[in-house]
PDB file of N, CA and C in Angstrom:
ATOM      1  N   UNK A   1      -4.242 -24.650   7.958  1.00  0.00           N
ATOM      2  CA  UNK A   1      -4.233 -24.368   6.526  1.00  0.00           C
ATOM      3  C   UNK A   1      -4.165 -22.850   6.330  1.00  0.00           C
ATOM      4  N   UNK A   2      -2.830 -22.588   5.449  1.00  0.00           N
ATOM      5  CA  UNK A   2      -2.995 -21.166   5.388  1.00  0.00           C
ATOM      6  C   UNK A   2      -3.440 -20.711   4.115  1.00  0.00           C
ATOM      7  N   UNK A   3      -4.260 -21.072   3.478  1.00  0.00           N
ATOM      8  CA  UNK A   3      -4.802 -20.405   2.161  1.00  0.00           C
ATOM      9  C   UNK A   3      -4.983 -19.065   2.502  1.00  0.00           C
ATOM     10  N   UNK A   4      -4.971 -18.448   1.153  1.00  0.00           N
ATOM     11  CA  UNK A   4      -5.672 -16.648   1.424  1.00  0.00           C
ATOM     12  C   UNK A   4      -7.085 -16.282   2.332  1.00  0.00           C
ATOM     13  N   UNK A   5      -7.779 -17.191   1.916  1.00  0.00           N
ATOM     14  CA  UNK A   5      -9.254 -17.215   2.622  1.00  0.00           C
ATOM     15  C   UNK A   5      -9.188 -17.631   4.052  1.00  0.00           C
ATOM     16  N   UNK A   6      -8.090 -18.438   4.461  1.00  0.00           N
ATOM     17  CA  UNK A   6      -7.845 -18.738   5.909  1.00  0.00           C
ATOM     18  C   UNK A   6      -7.067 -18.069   6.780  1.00  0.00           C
ATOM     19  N   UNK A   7      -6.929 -16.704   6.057  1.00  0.00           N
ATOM     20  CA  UNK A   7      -5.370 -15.688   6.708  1.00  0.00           C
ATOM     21  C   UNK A   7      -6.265 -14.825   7.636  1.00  0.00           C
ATOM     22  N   UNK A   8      -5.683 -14.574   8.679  1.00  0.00           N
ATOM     23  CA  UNK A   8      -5.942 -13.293   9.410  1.00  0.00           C
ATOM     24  C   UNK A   8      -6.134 -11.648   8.822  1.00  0.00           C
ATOM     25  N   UNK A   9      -7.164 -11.527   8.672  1.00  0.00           N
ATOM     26  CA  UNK A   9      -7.900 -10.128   8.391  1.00  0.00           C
ATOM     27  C   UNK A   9      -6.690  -8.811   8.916  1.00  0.00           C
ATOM     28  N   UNK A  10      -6.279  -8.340   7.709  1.00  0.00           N
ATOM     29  CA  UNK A  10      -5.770  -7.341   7.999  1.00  0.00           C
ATOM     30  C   UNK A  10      -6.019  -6.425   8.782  1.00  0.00           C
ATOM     31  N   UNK A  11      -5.695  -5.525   9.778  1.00  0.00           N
ATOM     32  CA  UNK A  11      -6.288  -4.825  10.742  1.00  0.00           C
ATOM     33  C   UNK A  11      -5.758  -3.028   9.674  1.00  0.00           C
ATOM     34  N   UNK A  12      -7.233  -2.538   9.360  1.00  0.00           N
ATOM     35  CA  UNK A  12      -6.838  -1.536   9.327  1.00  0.00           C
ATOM     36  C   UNK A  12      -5.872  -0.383   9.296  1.00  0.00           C
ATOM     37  N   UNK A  13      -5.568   0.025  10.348  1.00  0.00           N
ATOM     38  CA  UNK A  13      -4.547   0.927  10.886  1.00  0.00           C
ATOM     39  C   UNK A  13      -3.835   0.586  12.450  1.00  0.00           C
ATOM     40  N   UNK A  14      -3.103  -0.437  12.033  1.00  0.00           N
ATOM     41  CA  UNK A  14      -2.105  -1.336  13.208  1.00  0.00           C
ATOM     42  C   UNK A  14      -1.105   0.313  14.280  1.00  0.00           C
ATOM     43  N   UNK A  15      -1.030  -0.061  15.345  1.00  0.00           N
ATOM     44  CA  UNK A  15      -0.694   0.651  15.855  1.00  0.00           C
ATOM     45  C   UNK A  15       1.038   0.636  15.863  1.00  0.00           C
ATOM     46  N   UNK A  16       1.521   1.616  15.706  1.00  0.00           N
ATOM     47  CA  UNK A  16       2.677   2.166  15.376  1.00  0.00           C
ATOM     48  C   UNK A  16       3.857   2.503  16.268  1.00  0.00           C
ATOM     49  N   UNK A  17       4.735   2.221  16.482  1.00  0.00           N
ATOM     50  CA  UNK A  17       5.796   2.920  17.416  1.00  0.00           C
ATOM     51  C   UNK A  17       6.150   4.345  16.861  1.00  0.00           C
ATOM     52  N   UNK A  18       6.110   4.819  17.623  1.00  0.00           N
ATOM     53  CA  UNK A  18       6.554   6.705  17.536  1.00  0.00           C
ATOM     54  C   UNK A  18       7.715   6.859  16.231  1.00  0.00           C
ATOM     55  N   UNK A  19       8.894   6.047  16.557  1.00  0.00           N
ATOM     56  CA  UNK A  19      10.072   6.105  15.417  1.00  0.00           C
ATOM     57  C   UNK A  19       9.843   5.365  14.339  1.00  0.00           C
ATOM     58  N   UNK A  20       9.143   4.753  14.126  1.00  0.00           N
ATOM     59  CA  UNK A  20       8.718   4.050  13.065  1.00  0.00           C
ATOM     60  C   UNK A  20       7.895   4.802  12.089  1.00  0.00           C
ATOM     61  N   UNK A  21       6.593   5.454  13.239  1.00  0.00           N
ATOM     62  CA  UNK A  21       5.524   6.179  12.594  1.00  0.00           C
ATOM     63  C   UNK A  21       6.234   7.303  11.269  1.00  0.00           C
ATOM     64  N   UNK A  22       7.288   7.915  12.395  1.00  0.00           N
ATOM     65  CA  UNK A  22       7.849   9.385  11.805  1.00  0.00           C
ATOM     66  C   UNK A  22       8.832   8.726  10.934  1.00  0.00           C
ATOM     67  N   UNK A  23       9.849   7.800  10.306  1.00  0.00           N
ATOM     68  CA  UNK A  23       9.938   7.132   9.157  1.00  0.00           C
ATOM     69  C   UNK A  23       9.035   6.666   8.497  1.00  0.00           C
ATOM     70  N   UNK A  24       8.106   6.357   8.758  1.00  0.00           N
ATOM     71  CA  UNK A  24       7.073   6.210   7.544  1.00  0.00           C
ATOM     72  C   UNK A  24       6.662   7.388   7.139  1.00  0.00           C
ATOM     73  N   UNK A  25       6.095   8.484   7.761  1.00  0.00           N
ATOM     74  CA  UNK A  25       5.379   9.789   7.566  1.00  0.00           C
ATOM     75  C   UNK A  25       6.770  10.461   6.856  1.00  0.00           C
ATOM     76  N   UNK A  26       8.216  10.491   6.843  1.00  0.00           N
ATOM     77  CA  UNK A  26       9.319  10.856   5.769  1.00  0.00           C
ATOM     78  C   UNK A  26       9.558  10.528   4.729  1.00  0.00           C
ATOM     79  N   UNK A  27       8.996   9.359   3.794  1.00  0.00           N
ATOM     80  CA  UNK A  27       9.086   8.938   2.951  1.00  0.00           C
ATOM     81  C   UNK A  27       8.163   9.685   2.014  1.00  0.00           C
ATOM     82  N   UNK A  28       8.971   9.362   1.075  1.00  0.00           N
ATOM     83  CA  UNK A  28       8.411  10.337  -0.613  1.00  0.00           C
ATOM     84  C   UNK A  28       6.626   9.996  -0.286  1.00  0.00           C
ATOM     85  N   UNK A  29       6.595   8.847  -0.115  1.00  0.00           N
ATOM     86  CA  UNK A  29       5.688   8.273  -0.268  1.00  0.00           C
ATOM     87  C   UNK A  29       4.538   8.463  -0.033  1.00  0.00           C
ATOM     88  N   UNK A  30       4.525   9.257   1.371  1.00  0.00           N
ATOM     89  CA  UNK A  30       3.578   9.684   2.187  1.00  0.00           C
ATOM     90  C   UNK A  30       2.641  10.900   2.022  1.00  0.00           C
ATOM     91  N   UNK A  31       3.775  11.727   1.092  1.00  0.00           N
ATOM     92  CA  UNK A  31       3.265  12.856   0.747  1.00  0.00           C
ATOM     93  C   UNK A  31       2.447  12.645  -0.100  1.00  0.00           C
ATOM     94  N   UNK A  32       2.248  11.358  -1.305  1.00  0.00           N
ATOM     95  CA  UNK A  32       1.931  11.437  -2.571  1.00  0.00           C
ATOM     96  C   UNK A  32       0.413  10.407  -2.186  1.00  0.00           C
ATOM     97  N   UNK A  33       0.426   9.908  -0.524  1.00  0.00           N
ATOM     98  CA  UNK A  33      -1.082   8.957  -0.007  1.00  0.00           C
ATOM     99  C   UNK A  33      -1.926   8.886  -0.826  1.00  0.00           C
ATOM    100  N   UNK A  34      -2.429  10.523  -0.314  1.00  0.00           N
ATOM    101  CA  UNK A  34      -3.915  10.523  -0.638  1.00  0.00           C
ATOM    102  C   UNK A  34      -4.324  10.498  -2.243  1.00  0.00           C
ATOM    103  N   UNK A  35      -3.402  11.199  -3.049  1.00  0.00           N
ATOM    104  CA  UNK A  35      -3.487  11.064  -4.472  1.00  0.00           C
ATOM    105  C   UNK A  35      -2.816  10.067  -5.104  1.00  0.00           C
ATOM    106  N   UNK A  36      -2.402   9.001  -4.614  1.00  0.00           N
ATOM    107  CA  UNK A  36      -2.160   7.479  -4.791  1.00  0.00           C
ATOM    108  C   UNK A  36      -3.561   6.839  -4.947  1.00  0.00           C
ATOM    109  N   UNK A  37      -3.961   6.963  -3.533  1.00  0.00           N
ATOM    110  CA  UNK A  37      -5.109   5.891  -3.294  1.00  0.00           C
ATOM    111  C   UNK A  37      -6.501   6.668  -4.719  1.00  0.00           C
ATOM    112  N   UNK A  38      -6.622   8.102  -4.372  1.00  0.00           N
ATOM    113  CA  UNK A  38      -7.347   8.426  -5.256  1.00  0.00           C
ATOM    114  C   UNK A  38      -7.314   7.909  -7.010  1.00  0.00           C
ATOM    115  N   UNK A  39      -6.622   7.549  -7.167  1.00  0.00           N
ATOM    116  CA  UNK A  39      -5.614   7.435  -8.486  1.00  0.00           C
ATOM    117  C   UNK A  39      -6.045   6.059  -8.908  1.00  0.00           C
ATOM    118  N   UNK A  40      -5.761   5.020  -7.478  1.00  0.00           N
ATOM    119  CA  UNK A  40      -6.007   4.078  -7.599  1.00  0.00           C
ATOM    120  C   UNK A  40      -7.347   3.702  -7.546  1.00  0.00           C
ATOM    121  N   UNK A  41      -8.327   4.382  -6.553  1.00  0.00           N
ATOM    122  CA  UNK A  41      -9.846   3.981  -6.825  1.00  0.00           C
ATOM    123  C   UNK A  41     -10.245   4.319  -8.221  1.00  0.00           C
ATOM    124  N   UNK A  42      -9.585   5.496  -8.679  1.00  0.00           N
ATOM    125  CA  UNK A  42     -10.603   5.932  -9.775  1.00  0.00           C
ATOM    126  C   UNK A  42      -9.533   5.058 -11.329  1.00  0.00           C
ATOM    127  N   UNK A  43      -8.756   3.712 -11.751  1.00  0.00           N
ATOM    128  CA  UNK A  43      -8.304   3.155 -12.114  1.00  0.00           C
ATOM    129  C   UNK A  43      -9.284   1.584 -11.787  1.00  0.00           C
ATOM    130  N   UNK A  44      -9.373   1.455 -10.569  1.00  0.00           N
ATOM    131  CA  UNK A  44     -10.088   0.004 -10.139  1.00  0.00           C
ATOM    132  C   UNK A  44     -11.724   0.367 -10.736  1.00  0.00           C
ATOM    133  N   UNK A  45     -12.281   1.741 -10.466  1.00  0.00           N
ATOM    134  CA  UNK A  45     -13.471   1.840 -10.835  1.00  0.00           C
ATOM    135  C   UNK A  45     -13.724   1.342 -12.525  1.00  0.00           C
ATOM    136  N   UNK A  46     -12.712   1.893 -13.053  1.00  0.00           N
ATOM    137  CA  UNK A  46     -12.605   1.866 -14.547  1.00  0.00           C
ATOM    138  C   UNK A  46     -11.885   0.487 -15.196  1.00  0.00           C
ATOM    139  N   UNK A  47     -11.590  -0.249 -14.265  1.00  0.00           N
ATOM    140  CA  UNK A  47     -11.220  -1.878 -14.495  1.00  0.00           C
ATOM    141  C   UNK A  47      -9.319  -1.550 -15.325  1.00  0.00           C
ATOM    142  N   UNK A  48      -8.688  -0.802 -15.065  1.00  0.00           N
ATOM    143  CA  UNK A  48      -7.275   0.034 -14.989  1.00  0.00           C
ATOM    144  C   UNK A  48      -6.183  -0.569 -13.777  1.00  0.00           C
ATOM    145  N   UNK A  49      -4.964  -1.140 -14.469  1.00  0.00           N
ATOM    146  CA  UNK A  49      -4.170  -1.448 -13.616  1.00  0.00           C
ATOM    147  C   UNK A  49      -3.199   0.171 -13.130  1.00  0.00           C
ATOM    148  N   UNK A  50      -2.797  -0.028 -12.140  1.00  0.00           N
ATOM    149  CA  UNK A  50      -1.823   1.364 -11.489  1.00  0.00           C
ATOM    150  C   UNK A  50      -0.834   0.862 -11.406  1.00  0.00           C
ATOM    151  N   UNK A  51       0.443   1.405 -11.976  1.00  0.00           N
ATOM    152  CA  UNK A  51       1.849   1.064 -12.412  1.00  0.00           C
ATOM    153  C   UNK A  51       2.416   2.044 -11.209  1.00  0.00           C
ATOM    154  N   UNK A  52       2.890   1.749 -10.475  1.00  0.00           N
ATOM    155  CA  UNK A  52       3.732   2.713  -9.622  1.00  0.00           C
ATOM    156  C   UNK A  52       5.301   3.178  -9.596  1.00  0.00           C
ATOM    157  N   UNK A  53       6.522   4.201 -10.482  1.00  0.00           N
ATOM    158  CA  UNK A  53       7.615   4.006 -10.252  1.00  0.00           C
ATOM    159  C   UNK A  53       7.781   5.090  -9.354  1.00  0.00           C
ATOM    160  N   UNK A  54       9.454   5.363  -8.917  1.00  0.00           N
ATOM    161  CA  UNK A  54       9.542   6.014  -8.198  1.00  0.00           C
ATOM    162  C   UNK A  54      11.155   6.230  -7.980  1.00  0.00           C
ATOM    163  N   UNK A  55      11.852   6.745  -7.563  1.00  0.00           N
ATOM    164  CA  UNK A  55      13.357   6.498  -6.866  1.00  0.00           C
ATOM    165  C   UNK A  55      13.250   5.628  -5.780  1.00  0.00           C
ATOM    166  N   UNK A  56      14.528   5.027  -5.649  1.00  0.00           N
ATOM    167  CA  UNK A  56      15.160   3.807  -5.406  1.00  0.00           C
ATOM    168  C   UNK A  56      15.016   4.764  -3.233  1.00  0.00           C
ATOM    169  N   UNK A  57      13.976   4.013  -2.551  1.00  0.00           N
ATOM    170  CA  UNK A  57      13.804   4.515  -1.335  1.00  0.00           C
ATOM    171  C   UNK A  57      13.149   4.896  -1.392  1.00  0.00           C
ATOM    172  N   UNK A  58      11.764   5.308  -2.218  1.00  0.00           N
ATOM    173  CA  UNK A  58      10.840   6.290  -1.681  1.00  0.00           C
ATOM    174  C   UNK A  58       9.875   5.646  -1.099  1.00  0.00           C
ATOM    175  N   UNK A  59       9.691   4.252  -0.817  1.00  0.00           N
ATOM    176  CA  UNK A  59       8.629   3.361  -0.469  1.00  0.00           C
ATOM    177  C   UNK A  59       7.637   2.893  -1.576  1.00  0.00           C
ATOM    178  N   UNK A  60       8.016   2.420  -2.504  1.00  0.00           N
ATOM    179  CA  UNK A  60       6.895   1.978  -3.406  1.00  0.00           C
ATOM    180  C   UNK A  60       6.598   0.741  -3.416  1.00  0.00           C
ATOM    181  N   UNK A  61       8.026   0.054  -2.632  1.00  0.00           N
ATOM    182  CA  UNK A  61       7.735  -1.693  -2.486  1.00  0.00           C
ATOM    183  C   UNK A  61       7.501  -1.601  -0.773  1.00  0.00           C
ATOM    184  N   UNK A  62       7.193  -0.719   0.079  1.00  0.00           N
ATOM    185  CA  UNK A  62       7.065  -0.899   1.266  1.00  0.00           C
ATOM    186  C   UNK A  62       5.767  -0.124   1.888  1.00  0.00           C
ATOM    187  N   UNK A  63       5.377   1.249   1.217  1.00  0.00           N
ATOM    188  CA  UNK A  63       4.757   1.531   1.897  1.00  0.00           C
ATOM    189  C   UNK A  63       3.561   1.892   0.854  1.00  0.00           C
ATOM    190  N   UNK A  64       3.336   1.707  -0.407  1.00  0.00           N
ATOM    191  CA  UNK A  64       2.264   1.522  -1.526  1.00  0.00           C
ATOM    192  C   UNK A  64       1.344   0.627  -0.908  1.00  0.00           C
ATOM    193  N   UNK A  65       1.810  -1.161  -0.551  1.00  0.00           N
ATOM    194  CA  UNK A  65       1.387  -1.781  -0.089  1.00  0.00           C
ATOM    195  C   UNK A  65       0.299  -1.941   1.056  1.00  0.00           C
ATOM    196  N   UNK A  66       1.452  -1.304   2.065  1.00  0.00           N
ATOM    197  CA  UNK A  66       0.445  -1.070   3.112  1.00  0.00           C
ATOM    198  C   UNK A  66      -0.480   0.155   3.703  1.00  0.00           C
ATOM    199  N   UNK A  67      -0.084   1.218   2.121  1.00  0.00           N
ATOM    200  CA  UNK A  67      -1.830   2.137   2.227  1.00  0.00           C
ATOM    201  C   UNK A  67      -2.962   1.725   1.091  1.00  0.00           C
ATOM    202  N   UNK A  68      -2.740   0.932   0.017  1.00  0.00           N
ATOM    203  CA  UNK A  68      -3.458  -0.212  -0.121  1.00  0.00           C
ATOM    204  C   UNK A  68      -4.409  -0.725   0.989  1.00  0.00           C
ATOM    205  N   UNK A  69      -3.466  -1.745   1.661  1.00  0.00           N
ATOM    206  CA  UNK A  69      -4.432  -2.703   2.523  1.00  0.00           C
ATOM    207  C   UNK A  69      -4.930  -1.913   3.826  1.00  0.00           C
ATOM    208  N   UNK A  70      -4.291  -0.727   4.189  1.00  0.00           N
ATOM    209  CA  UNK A  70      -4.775   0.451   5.531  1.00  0.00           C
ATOM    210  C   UNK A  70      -6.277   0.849   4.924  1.00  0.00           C
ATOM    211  N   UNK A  71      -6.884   0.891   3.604  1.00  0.00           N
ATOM    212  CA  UNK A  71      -7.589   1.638   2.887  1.00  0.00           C
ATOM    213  C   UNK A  71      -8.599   0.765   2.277  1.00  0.00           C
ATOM    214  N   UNK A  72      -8.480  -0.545   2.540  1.00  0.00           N
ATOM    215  CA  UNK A  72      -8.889  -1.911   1.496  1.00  0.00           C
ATOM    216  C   UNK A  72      -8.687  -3.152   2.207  1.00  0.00           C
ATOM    217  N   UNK A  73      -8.659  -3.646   3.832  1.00  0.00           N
ATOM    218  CA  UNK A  73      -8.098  -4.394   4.329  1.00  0.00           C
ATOM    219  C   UNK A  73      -8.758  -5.413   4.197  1.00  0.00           C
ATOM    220  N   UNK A  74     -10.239  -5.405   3.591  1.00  0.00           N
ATOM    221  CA  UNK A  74     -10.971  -6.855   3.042  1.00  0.00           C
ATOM    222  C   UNK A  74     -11.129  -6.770   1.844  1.00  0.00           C
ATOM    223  N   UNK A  75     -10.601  -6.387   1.089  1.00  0.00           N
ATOM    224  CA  UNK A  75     -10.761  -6.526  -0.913  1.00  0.00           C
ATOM    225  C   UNK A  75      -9.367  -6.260  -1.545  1.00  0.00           C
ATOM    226  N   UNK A  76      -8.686  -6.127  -0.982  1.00  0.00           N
ATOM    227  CA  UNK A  76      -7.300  -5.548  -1.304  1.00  0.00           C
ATOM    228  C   UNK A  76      -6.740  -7.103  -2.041  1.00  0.00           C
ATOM    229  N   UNK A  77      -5.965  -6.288  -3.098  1.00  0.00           N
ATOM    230  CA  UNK A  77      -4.988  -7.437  -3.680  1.00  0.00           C
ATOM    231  C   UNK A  77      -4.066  -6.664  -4.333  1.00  0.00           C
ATOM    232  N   UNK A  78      -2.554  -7.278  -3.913  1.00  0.00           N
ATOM    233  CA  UNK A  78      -1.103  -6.436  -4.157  1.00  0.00           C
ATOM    234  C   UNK A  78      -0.702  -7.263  -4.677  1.00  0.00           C
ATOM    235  N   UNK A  79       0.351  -6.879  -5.792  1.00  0.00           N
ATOM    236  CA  UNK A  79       0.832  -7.492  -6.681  1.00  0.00           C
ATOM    237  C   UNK A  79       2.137  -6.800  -6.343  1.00  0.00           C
ATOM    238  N   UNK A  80       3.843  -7.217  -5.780  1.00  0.00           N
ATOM    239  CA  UNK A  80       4.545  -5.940  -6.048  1.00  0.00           C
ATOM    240  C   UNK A  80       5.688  -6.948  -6.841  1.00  0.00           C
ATOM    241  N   UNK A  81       6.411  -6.164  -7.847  1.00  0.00           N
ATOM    242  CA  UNK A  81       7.045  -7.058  -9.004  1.00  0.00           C
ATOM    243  C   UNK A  81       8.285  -6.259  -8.706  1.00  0.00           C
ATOM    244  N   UNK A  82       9.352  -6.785  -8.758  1.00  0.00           N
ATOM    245  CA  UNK A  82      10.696  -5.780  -9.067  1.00  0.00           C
ATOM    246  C   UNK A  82      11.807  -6.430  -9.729  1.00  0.00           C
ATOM    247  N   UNK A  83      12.053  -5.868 -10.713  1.00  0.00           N
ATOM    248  CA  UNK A  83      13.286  -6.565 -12.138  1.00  0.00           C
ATOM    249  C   UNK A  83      14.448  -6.691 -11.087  1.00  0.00           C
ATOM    250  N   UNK A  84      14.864  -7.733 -11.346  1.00  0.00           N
ATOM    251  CA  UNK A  84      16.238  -7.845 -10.318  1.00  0.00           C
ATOM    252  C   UNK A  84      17.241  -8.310 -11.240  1.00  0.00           C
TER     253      UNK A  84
END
């Protein structure tokens, strides 16, 4: 049974291949981490949803996500929506 409650516990900070790492660490995205997540605690504290846009590649449907759950890997909940 795979319900949410029956899923495998996100692991923290999963270990990375070298070329992978340094595409992730290039993205818009990376630069903007730490004042993401900040942004976002101090929004969750205040019961505030966080709207994220961005240009088309900067990681907002790829790598928002997973500094979310790197940061939150037992309370985390992602929602990612995109108008198609």
């Amino acid at each position: 049974n795979k319900s949410p409650r029956n899923t495998t516990p996100a692991e923290p900070f999963p270990k990375l291949s070298a070329v992978l790492d340094r595409a992730r660490k290039s993205l818009p995205a990376a630069k903007a981490r730490d004042e993401f997540l900040a942004l976002l605690g101090a929004a969750s504290t205040s019961g505030q949803v966080t709207l994220v846009t961005g240009e088309t590649g900067c990681g907002k449907t790829t790598q928002i996500p997973q500094y979310i759950l790197e940061a939150n890997p037992k309370t985390a909940k992602i929602i990612v929506a995109q108008p198609r």
